[in-house]
PDB file of N, CA and C in Angstrom:
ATOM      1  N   UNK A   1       0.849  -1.187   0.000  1.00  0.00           N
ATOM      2  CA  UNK A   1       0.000   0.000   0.000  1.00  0.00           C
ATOM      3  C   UNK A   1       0.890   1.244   0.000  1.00  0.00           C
ATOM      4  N   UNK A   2       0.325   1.973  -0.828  1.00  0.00           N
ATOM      5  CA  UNK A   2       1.159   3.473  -0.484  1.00  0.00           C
ATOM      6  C   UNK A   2       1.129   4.536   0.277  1.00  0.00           C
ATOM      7  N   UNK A   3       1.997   4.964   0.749  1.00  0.00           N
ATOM      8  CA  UNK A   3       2.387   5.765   1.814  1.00  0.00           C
ATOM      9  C   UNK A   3       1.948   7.472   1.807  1.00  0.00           C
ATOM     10  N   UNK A   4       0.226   7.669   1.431  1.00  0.00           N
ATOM     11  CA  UNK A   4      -0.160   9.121   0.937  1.00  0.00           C
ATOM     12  C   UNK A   4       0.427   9.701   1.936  1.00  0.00           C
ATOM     13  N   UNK A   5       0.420   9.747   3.265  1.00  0.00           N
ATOM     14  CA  UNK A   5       0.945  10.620   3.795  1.00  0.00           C
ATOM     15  C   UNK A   5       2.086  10.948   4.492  1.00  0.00           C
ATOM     16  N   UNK A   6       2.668   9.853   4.007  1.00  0.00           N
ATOM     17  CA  UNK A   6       4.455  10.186   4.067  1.00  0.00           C
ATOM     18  C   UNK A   6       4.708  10.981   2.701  1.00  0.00           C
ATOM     19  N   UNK A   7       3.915  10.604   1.363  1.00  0.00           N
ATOM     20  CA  UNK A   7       4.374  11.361   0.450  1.00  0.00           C
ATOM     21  C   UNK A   7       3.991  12.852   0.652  1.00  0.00           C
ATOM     22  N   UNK A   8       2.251  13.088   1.177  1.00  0.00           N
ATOM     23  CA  UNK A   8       1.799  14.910   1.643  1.00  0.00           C
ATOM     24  C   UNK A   8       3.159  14.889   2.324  1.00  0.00           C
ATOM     25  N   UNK A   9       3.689  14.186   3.024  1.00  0.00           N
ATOM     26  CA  UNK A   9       4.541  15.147   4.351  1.00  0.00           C
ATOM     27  C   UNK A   9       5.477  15.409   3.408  1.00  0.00           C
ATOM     28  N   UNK A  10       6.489  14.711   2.190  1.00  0.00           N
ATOM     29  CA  UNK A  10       7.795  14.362   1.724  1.00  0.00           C
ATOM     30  C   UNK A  10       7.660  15.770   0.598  1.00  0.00           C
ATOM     31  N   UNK A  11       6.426  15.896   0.367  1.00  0.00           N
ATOM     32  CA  UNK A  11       6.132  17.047  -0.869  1.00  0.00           C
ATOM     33  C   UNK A  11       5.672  18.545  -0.059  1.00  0.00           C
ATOM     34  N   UNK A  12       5.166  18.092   0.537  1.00  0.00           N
ATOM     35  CA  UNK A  12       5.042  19.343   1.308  1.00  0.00           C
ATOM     36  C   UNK A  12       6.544  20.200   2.110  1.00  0.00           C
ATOM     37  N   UNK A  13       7.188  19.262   2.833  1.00  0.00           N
ATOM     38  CA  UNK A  13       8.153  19.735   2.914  1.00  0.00           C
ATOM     39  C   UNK A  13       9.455  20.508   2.012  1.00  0.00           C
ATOM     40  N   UNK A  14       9.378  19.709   0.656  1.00  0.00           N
ATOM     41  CA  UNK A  14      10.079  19.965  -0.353  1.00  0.00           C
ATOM     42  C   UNK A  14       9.773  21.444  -0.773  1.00  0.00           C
ATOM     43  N   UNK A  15       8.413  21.660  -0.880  1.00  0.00           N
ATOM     44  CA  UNK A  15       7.933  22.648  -1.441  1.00  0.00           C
ATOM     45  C   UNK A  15       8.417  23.919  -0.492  1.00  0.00           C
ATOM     46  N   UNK A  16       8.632  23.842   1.324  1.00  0.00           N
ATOM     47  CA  UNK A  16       9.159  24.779   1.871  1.00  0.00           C
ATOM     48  C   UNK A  16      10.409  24.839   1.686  1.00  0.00           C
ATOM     49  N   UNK A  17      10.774  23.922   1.639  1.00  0.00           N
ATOM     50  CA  UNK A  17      12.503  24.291   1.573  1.00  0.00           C
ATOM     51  C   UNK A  17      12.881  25.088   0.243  1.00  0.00           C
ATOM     52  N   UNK A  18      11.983  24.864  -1.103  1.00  0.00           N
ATOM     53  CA  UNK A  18      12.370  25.477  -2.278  1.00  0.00           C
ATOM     54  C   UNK A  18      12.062  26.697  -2.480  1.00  0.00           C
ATOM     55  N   UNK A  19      11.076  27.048  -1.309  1.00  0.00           N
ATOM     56  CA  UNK A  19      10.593  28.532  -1.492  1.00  0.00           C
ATOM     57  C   UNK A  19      11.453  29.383  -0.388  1.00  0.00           C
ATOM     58  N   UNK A  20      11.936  28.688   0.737  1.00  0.00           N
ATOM     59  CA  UNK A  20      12.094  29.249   1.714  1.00  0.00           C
ATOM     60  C   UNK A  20      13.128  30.390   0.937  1.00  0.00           C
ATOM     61  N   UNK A  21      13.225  31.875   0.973  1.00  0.00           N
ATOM     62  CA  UNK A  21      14.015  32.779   0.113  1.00  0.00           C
ATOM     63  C   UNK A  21      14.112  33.050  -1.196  1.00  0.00           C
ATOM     64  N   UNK A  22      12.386  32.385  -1.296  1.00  0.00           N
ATOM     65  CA  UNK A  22      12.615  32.543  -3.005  1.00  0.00           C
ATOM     66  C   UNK A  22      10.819  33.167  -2.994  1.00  0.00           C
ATOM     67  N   UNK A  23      10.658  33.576  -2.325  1.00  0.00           N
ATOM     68  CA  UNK A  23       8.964  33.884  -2.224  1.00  0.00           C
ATOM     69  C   UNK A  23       8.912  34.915  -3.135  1.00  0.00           C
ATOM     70  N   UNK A  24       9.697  35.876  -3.444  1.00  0.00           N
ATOM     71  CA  UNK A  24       9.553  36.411  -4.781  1.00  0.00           C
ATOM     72  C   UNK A  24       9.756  35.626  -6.064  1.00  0.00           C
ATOM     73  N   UNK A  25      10.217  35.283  -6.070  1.00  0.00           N
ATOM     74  CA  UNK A  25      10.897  34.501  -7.646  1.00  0.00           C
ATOM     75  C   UNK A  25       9.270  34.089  -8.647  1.00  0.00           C
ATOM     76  N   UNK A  26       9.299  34.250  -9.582  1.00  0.00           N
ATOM     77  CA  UNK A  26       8.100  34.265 -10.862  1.00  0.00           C
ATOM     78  C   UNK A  26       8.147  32.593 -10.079  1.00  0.00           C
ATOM     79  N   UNK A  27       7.293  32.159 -11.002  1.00  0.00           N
ATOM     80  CA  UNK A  27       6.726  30.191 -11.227  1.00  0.00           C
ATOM     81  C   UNK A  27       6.627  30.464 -12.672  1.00  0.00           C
ATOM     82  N   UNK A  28       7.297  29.797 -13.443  1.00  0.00           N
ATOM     83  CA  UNK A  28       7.247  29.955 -15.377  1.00  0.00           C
ATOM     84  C   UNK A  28       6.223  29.652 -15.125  1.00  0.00           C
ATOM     85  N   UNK A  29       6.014  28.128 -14.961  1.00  0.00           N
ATOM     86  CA  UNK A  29       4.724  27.216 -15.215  1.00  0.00           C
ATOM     87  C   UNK A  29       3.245  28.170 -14.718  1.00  0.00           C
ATOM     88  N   UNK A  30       3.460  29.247 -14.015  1.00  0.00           N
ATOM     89  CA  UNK A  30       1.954  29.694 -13.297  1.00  0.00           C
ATOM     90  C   UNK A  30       2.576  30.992 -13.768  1.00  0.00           C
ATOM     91  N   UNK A  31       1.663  31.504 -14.890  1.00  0.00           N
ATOM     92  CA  UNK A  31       1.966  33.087 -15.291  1.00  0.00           C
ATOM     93  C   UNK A  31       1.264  33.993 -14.223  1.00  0.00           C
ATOM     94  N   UNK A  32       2.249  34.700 -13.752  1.00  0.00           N
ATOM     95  CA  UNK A  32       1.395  35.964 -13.315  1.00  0.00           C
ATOM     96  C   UNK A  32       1.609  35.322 -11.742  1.00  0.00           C
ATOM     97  N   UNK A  33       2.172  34.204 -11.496  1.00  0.00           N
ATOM     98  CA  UNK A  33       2.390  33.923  -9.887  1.00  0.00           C
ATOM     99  C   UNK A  33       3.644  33.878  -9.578  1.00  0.00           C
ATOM    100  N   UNK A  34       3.892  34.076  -8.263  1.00  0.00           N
ATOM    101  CA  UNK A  34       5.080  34.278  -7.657  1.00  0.00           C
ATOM    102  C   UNK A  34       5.267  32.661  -6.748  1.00  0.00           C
ATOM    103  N   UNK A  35       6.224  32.364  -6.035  1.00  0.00           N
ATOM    104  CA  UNK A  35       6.624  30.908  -5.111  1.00  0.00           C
ATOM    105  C   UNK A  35       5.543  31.322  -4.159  1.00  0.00           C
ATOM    106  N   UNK A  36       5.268  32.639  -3.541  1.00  0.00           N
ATOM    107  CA  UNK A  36       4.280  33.150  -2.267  1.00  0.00           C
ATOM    108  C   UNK A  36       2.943  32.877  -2.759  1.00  0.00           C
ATOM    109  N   UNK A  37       2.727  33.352  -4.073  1.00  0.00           N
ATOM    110  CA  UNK A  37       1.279  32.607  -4.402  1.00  0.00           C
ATOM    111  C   UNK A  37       1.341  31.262  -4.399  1.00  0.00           C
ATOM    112  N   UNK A  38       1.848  30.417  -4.892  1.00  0.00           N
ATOM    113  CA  UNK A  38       2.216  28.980  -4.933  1.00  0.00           C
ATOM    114  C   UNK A  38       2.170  28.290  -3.873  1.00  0.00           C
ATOM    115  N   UNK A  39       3.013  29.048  -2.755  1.00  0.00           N
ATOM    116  CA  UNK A  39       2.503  28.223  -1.164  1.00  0.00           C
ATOM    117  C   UNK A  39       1.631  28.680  -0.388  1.00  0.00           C
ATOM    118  N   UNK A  40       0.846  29.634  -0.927  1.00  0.00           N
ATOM    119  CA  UNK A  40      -0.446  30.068  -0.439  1.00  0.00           C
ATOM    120  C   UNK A  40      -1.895  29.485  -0.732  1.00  0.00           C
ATOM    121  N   UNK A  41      -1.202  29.305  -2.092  1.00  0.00           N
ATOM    122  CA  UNK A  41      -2.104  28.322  -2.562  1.00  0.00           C
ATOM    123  C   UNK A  41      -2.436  26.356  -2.445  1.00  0.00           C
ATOM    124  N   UNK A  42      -1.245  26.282  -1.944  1.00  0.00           N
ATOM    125  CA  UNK A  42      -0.836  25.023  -1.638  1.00  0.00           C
ATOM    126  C   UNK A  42      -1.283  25.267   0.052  1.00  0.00           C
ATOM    127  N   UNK A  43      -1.240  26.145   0.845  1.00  0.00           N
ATOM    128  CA  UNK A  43      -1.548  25.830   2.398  1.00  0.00           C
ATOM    129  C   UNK A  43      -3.084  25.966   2.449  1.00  0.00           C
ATOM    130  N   UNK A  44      -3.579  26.774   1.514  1.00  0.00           N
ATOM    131  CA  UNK A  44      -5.471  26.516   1.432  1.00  0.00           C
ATOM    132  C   UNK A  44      -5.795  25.414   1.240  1.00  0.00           C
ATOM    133  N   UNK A  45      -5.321  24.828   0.414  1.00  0.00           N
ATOM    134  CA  UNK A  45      -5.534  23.410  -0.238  1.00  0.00           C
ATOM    135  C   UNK A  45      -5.802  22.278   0.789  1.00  0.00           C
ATOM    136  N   UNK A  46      -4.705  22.841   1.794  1.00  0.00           N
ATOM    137  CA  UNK A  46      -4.385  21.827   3.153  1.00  0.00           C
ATOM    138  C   UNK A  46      -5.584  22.145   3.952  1.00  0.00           C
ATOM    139  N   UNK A  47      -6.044  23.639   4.270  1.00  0.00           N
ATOM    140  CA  UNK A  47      -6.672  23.730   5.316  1.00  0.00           C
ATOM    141  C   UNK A  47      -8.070  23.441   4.926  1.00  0.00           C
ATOM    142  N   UNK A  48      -8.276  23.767   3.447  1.00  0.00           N
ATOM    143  CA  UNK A  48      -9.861  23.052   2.845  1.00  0.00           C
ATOM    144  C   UNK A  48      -9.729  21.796   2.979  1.00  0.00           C
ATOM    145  N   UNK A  49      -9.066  20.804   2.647  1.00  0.00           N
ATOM    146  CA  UNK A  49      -9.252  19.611   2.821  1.00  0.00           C
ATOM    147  C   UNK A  49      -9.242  19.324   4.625  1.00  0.00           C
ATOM    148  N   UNK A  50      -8.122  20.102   5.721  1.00  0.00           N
ATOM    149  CA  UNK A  50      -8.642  19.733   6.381  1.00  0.00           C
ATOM    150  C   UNK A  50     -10.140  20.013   7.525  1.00  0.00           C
ATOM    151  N   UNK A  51     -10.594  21.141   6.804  1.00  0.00           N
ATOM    152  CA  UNK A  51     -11.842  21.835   7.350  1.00  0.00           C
ATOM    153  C   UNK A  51     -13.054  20.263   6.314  1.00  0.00           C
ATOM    154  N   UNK A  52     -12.700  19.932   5.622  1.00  0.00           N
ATOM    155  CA  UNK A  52     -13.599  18.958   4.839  1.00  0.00           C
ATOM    156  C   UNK A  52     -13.679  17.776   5.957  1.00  0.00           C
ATOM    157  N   UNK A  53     -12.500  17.242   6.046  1.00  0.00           N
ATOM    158  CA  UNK A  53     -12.512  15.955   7.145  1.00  0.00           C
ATOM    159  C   UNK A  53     -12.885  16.401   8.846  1.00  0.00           C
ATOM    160  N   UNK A  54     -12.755  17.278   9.074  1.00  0.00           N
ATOM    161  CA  UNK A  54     -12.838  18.024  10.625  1.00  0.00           C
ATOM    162  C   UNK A  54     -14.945  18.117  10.314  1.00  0.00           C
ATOM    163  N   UNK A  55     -15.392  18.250   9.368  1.00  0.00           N
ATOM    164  CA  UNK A  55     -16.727  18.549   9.121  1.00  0.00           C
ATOM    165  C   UNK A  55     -17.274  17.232   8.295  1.00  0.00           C
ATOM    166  N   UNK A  56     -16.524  16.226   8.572  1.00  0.00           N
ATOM    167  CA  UNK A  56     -17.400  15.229   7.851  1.00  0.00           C
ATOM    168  C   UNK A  56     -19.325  15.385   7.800  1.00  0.00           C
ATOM    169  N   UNK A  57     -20.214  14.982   7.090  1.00  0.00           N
ATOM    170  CA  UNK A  57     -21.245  15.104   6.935  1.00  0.00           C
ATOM    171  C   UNK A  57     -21.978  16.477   6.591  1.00  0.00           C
ATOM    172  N   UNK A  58     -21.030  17.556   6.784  1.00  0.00           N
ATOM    173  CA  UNK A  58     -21.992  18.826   6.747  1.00  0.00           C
ATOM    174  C   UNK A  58     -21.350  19.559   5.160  1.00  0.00           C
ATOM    175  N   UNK A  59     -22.176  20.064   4.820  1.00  0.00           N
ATOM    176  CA  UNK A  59     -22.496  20.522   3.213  1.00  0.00           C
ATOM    177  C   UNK A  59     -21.350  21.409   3.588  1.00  0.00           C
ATOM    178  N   UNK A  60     -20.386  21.774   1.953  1.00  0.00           N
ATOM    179  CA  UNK A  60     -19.322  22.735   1.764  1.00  0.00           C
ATOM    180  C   UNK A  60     -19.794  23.892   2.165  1.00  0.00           C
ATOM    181  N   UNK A  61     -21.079  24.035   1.706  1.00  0.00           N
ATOM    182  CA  UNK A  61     -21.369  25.546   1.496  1.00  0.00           C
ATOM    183  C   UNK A  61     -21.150  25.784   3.190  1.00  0.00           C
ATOM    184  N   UNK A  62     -21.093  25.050   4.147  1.00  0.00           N
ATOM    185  CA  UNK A  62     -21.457  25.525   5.442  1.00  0.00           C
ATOM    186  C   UNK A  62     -20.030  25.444   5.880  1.00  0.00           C
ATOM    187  N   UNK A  63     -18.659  24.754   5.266  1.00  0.00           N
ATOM    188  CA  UNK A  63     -17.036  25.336   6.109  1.00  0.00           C
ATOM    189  C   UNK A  63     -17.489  26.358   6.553  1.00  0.00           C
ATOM    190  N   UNK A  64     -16.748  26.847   7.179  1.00  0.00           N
ATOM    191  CA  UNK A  64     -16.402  28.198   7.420  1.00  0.00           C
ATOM    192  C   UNK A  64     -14.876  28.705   6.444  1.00  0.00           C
ATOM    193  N   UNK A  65     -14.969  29.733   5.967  1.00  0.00           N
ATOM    194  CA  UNK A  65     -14.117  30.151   5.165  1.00  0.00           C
ATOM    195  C   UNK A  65     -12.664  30.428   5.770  1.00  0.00           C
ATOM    196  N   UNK A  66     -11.848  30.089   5.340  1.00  0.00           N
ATOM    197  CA  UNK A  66     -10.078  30.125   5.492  1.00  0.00           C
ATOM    198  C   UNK A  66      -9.591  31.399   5.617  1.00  0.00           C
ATOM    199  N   UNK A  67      -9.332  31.855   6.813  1.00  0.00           N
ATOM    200  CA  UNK A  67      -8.650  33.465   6.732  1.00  0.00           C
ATOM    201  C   UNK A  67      -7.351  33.074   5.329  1.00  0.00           C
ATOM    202  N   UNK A  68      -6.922  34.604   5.244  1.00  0.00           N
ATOM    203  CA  UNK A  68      -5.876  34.895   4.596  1.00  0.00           C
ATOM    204  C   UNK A  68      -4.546  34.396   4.827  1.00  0.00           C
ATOM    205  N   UNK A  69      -3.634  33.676   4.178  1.00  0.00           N
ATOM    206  CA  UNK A  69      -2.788  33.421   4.439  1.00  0.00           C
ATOM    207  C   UNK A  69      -1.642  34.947   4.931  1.00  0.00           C
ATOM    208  N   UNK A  70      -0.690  34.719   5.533  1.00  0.00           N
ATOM    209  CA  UNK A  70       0.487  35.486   6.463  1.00  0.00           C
ATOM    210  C   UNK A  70       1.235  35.621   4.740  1.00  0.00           C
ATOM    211  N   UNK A  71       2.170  36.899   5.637  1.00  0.00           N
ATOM    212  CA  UNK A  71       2.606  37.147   4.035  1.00  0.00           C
ATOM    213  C   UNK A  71       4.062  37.122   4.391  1.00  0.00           C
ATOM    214  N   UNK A  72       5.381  37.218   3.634  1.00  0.00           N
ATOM    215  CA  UNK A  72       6.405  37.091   3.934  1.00  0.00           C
ATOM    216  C   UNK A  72       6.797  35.709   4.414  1.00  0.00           C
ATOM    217  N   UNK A  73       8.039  35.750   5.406  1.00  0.00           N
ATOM    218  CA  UNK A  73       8.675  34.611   5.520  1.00  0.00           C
ATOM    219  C   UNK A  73       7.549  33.486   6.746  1.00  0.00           C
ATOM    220  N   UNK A  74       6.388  34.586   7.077  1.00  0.00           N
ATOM    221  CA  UNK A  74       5.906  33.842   7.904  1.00  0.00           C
ATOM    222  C   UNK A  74       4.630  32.431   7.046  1.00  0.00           C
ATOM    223  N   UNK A  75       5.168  32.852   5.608  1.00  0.00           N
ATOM    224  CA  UNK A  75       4.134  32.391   4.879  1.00  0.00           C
ATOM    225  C   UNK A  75       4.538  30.353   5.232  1.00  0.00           C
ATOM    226  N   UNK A  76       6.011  30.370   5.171  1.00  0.00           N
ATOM    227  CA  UNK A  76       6.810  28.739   5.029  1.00  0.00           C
ATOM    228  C   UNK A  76       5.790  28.490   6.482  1.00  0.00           C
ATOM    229  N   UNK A  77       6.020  28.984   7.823  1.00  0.00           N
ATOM    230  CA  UNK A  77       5.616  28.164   8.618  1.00  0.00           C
ATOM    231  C   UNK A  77       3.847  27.644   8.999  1.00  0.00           C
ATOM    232  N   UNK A  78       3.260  28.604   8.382  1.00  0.00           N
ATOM    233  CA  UNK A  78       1.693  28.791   7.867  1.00  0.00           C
ATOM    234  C   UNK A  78       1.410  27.344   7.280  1.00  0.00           C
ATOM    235  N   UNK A  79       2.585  27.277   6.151  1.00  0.00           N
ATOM    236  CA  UNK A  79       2.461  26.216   4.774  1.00  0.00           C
ATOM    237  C   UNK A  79       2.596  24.603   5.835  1.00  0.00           C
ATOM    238  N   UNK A  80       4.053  25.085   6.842  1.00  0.00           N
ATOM    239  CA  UNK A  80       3.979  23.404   7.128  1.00  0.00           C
ATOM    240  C   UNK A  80       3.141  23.374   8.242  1.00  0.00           C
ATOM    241  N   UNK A  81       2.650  24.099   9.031  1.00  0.00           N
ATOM    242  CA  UNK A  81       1.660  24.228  10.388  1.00  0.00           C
ATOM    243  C   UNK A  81       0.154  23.448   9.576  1.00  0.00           C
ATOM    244  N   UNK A  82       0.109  24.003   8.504  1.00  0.00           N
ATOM    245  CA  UNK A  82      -0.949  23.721   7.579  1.00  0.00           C
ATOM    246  C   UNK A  82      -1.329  21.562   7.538  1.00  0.00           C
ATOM    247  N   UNK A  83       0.040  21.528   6.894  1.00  0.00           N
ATOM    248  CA  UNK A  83       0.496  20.345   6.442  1.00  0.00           C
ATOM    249  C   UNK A  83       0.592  19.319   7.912  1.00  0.00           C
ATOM    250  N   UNK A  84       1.016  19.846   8.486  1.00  0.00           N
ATOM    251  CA  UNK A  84       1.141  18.464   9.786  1.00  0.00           C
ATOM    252  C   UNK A  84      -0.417  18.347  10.330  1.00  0.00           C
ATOM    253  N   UNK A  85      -0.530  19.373  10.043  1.00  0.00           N
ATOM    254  CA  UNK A  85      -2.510  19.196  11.139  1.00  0.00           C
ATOM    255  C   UNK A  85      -2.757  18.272  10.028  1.00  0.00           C
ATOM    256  N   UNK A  86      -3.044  18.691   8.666  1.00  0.00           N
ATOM    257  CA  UNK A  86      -3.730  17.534   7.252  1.00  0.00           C
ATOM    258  C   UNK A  86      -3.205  16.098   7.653  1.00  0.00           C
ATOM    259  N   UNK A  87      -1.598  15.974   7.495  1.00  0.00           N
ATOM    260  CA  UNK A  87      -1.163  14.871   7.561  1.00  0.00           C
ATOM    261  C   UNK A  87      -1.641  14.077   9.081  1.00  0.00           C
ATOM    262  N   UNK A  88      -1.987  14.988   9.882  1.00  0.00           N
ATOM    263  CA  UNK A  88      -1.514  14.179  11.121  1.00  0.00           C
ATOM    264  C   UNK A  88      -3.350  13.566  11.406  1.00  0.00           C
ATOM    265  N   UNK A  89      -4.209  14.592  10.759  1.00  0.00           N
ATOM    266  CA  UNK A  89      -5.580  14.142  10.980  1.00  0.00           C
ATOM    267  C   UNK A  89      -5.329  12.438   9.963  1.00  0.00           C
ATOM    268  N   UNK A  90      -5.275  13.029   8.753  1.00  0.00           N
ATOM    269  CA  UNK A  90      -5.385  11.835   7.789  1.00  0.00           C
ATOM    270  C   UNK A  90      -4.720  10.487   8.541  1.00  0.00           C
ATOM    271  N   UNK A  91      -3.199  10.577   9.079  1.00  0.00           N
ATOM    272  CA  UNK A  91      -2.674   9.405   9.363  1.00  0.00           C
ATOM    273  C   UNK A  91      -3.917   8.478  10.341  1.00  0.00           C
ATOM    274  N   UNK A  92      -4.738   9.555  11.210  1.00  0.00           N
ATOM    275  CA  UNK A  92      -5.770   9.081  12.253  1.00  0.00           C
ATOM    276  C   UNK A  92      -7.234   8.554  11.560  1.00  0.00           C
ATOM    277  N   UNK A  93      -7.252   8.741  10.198  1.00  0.00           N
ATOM    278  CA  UNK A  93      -8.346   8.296  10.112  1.00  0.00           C
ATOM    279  C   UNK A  93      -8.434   7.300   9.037  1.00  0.00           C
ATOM    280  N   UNK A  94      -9.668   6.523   9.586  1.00  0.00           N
ATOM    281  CA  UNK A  94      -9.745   5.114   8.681  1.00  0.00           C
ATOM    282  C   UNK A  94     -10.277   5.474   7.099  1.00  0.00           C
ATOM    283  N   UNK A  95      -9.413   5.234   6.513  1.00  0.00           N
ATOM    284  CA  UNK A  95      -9.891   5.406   4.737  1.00  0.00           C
ATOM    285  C   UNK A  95     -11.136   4.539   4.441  1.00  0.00           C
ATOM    286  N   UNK A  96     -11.499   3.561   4.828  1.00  0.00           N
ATOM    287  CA  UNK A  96     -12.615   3.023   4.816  1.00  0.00           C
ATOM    288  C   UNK A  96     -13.997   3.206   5.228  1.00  0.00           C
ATOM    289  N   UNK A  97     -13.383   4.507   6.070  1.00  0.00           N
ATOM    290  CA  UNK A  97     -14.446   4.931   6.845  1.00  0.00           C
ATOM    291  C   UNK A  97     -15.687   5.396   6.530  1.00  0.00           C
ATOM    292  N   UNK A  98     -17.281   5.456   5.898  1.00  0.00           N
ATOM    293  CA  UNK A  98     -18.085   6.527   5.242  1.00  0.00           C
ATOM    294  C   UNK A  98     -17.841   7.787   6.019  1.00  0.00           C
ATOM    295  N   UNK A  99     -18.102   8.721   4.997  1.00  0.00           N
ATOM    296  CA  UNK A  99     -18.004   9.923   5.277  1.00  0.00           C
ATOM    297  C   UNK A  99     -19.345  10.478   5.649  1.00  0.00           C
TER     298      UNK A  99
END
């Protein structure tokens, strides 16, 4: 079986270390974004999915919406603070489980 959340943790981490001092730098691949949009966009990702599993049964429309991500260097620790809550819920819960 594969290891999803050794890989969230193995990619997620990667992704701070490559930005860490590069939060300006363009993304070719994403016109018009910077590495800070990129891990801003990558730590929503985390906290929607984990506001999805924290709310099992109750309709999207009813999350509650994701403040703004931190801007600057405080953005890396946002990104992995993000990532260990995701990873650490997921490792706890049964994939088999209904939702």
């Amino acid at each position: 079986m594969l290891d999803y959340v050794g890989h969230l943790r193995a990619e997620g981490a990667a992704l701070a270390r490559a930005a860490t001092g590069n939060l300006h730098l363009a993304v070719p691949s994403c016109p018009g974004w910077t590495v800070a949009d990129l891990v801003a966009h990558a730590g929503r990702g985390h906290r929607h999915k984990l506001a999805l599993l924290r709310a099992a049964g109750t309709r999207p429309s009813d999350l509650p919406v994701a403040p703004s991500p931190p801007t600057g260097d405080a953005l890396i620790g946002w990104l992995l603070d993000g990532l260990s809550q995701l990873a650490e819920l997921l490792a706890a819960t049964d994939p088999d489980a209904a939702p």
